[in-house]
PDB file of N, CA and C in Angstrom:
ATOM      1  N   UNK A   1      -7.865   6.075  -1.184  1.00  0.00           N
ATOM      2  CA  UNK A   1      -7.065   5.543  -0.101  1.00  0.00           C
ATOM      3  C   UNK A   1      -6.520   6.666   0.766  1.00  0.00           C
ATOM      4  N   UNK A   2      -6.298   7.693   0.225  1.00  0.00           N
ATOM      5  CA  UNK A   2      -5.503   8.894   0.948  1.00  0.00           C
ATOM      6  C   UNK A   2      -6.214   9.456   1.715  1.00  0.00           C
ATOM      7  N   UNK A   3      -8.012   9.617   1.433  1.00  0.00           N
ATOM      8  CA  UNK A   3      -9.216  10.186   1.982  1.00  0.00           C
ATOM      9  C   UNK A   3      -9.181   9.304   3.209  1.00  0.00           C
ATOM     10  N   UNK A   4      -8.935   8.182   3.138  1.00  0.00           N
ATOM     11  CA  UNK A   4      -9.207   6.905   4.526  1.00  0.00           C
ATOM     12  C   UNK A   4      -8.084   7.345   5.474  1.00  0.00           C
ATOM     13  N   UNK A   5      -6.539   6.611   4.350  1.00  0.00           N
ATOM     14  CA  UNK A   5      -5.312   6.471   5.115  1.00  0.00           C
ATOM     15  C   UNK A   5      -4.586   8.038   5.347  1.00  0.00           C
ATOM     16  N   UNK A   6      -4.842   8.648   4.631  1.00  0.00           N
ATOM     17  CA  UNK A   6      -3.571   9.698   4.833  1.00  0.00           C
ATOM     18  C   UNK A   6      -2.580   9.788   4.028  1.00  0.00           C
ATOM     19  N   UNK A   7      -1.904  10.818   3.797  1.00  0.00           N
ATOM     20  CA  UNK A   7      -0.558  10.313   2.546  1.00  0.00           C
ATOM     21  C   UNK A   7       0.504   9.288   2.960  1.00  0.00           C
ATOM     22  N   UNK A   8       0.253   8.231   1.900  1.00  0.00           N
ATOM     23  CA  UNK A   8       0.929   7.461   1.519  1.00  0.00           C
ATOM     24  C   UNK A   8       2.499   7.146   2.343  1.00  0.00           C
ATOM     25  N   UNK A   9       2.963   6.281   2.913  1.00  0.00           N
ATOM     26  CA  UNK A   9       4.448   6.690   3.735  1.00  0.00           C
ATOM     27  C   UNK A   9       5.268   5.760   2.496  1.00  0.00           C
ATOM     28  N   UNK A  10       4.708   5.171   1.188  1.00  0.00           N
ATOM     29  CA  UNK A  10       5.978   5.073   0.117  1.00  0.00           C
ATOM     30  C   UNK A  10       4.996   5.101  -0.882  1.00  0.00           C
ATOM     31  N   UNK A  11       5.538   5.815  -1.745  1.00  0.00           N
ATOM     32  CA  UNK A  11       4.901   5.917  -3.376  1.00  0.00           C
ATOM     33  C   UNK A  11       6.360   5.813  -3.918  1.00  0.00           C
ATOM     34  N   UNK A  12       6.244   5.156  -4.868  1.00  0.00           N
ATOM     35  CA  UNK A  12       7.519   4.735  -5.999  1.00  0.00           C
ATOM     36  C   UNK A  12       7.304   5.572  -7.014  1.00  0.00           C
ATOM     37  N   UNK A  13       5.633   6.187  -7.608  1.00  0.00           N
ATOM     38  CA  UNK A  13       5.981   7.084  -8.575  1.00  0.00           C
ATOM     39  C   UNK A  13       5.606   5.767  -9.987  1.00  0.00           C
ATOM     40  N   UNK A  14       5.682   4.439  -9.634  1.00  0.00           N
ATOM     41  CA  UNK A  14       5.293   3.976 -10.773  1.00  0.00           C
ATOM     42  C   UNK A  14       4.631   2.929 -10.361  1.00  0.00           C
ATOM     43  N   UNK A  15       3.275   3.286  -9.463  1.00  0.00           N
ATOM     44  CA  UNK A  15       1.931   2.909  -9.259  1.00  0.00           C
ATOM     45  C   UNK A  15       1.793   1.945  -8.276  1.00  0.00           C
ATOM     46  N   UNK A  16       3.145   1.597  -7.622  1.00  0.00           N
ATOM     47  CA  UNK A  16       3.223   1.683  -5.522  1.00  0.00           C
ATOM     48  C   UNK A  16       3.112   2.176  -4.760  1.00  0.00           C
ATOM     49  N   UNK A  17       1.941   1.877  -3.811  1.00  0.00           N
ATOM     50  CA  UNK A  17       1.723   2.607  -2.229  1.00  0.00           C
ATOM     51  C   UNK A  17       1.756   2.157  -1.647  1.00  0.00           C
ATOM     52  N   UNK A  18       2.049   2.591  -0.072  1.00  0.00           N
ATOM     53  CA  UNK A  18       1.920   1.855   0.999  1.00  0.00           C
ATOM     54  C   UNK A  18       1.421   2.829   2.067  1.00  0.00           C
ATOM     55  N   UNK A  19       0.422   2.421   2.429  1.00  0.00           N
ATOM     56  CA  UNK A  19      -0.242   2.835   3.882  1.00  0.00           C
ATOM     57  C   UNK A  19      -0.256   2.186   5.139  1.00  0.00           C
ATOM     58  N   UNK A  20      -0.559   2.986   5.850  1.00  0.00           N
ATOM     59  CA  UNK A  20      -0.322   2.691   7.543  1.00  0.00           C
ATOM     60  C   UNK A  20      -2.077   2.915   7.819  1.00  0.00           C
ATOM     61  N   UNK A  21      -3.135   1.513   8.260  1.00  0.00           N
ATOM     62  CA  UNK A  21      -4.029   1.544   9.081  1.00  0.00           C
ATOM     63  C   UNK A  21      -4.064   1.799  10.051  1.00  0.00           C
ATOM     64  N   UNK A  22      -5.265   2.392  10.621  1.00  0.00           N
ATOM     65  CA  UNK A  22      -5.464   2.690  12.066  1.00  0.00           C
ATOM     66  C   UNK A  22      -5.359   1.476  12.966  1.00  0.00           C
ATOM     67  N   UNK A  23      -5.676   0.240  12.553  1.00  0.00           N
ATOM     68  CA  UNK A  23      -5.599  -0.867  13.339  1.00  0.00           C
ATOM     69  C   UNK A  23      -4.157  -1.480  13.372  1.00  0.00           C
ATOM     70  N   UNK A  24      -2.764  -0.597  13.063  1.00  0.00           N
ATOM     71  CA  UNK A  24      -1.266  -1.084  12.823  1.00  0.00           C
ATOM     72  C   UNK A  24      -0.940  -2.093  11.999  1.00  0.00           C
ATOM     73  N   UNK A  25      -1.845  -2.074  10.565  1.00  0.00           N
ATOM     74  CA  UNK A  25      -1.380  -3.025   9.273  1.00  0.00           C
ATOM     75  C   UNK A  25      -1.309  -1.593   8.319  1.00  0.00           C
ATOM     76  N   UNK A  26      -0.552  -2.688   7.692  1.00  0.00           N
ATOM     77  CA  UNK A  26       0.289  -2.173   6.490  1.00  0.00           C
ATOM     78  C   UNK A  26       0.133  -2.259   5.174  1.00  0.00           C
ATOM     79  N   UNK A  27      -0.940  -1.318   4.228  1.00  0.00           N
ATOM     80  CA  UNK A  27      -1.194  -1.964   2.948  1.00  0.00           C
ATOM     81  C   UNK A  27      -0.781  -0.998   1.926  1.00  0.00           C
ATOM     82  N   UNK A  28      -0.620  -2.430   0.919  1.00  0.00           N
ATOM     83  CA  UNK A  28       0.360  -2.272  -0.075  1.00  0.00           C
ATOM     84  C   UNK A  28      -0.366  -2.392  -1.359  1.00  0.00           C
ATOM     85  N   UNK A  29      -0.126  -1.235  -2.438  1.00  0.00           N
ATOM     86  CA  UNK A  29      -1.052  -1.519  -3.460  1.00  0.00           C
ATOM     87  C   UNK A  29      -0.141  -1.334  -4.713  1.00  0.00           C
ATOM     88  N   UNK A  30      -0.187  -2.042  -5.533  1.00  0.00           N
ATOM     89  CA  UNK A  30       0.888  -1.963  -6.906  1.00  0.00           C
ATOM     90  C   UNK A  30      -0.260  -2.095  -8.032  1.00  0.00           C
ATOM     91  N   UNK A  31       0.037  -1.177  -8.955  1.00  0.00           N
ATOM     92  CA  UNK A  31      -0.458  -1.570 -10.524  1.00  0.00           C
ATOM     93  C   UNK A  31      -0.089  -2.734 -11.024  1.00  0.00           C
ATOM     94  N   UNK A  32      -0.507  -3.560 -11.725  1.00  0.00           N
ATOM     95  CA  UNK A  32      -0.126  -4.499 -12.347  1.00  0.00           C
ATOM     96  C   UNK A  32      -0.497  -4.930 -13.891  1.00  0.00           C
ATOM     97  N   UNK A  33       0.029  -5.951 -14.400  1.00  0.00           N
ATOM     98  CA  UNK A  33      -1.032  -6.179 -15.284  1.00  0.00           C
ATOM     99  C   UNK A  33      -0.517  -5.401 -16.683  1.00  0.00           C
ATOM    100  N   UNK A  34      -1.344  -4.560 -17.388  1.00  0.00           N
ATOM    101  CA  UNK A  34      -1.272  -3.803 -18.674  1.00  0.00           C
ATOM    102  C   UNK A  34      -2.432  -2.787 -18.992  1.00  0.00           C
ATOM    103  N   UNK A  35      -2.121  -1.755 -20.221  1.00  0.00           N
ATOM    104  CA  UNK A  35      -3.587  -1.129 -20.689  1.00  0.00           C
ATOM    105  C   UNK A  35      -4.210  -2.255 -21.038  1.00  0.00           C
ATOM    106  N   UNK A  36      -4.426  -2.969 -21.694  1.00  0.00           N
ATOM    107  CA  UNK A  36      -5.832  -3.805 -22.175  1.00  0.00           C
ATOM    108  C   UNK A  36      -6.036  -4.945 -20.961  1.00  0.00           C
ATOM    109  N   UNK A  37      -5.215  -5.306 -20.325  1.00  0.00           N
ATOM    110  CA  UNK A  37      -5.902  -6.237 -19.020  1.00  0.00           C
ATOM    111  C   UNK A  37      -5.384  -5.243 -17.448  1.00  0.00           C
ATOM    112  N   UNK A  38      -5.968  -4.224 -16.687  1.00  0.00           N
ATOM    113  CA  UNK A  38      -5.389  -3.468 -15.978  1.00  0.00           C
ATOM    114  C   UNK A  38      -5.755  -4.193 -14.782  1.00  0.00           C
ATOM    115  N   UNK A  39      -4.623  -4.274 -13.637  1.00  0.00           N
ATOM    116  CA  UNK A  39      -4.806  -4.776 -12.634  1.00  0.00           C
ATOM    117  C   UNK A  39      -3.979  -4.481 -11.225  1.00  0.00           C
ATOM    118  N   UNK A  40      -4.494  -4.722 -10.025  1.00  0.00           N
ATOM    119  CA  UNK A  40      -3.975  -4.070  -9.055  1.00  0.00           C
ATOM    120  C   UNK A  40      -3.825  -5.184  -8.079  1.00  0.00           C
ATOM    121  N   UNK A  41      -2.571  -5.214  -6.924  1.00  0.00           N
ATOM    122  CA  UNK A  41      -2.139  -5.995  -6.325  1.00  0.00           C
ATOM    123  C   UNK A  41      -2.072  -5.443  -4.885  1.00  0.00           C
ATOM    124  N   UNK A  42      -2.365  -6.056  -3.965  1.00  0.00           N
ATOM    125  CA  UNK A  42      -3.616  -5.926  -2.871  1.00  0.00           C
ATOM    126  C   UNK A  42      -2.872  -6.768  -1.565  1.00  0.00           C
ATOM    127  N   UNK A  43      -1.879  -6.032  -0.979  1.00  0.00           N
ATOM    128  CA  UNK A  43      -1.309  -6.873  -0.037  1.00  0.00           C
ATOM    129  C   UNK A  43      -1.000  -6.272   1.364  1.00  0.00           C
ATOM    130  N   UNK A  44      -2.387  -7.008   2.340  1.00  0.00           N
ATOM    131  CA  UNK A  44      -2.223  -6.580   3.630  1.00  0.00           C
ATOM    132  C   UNK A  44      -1.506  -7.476   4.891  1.00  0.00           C
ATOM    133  N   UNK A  45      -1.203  -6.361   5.884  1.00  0.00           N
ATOM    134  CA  UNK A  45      -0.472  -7.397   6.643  1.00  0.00           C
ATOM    135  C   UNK A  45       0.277  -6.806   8.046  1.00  0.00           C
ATOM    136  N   UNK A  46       0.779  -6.922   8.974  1.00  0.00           N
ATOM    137  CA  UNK A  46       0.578  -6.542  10.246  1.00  0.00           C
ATOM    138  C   UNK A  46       1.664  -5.360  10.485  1.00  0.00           C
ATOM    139  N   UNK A  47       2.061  -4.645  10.873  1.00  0.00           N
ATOM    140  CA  UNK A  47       3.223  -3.805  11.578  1.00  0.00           C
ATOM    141  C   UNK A  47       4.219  -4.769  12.402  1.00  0.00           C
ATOM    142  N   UNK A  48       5.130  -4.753  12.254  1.00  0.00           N
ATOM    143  CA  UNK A  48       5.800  -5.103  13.384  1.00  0.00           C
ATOM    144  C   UNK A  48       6.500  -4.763  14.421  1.00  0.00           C
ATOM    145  N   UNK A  49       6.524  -4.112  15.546  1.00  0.00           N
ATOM    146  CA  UNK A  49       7.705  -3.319  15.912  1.00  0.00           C
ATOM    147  C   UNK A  49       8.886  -3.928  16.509  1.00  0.00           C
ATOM    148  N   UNK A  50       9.805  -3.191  16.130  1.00  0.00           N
ATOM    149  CA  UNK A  50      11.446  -3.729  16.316  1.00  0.00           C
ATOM    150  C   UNK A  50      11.649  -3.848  17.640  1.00  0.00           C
ATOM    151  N   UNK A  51      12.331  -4.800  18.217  1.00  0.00           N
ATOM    152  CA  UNK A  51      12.737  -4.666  19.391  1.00  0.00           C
ATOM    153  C   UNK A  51      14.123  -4.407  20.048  1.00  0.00           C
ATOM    154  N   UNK A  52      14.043  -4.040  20.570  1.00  0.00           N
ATOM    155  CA  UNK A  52      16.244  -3.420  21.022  1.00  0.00           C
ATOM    156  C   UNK A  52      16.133  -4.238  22.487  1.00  0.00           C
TER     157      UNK A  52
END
């Protein structure tokens, strides 16, 4: 992901990322799951920008 996106703009350190696409979405990847069933959680979705 880092080779695509770039470093990460949140890592938690206990197997959360979040990247910034070139197309202004936002994906989110978490470990999940356990050692004997290992699994990863896969959640994309748009930028928004704030408005003043």
């Amino acid at each position: 992901m880092a080779a695509a996106y770039g470093k990460p703009i949140k890592d938690d350190g206990k197997g959360e990322q979040m990247f910034i696409a070139r197309d202004h979405r936002v994906i989110d990847l978490a470990s999940t799951g356990s050692n004997k069933n290992p699994s990863v959680r896969i959640a994309v979705g748009p930028v928004f920008q704030e408005t003043k």
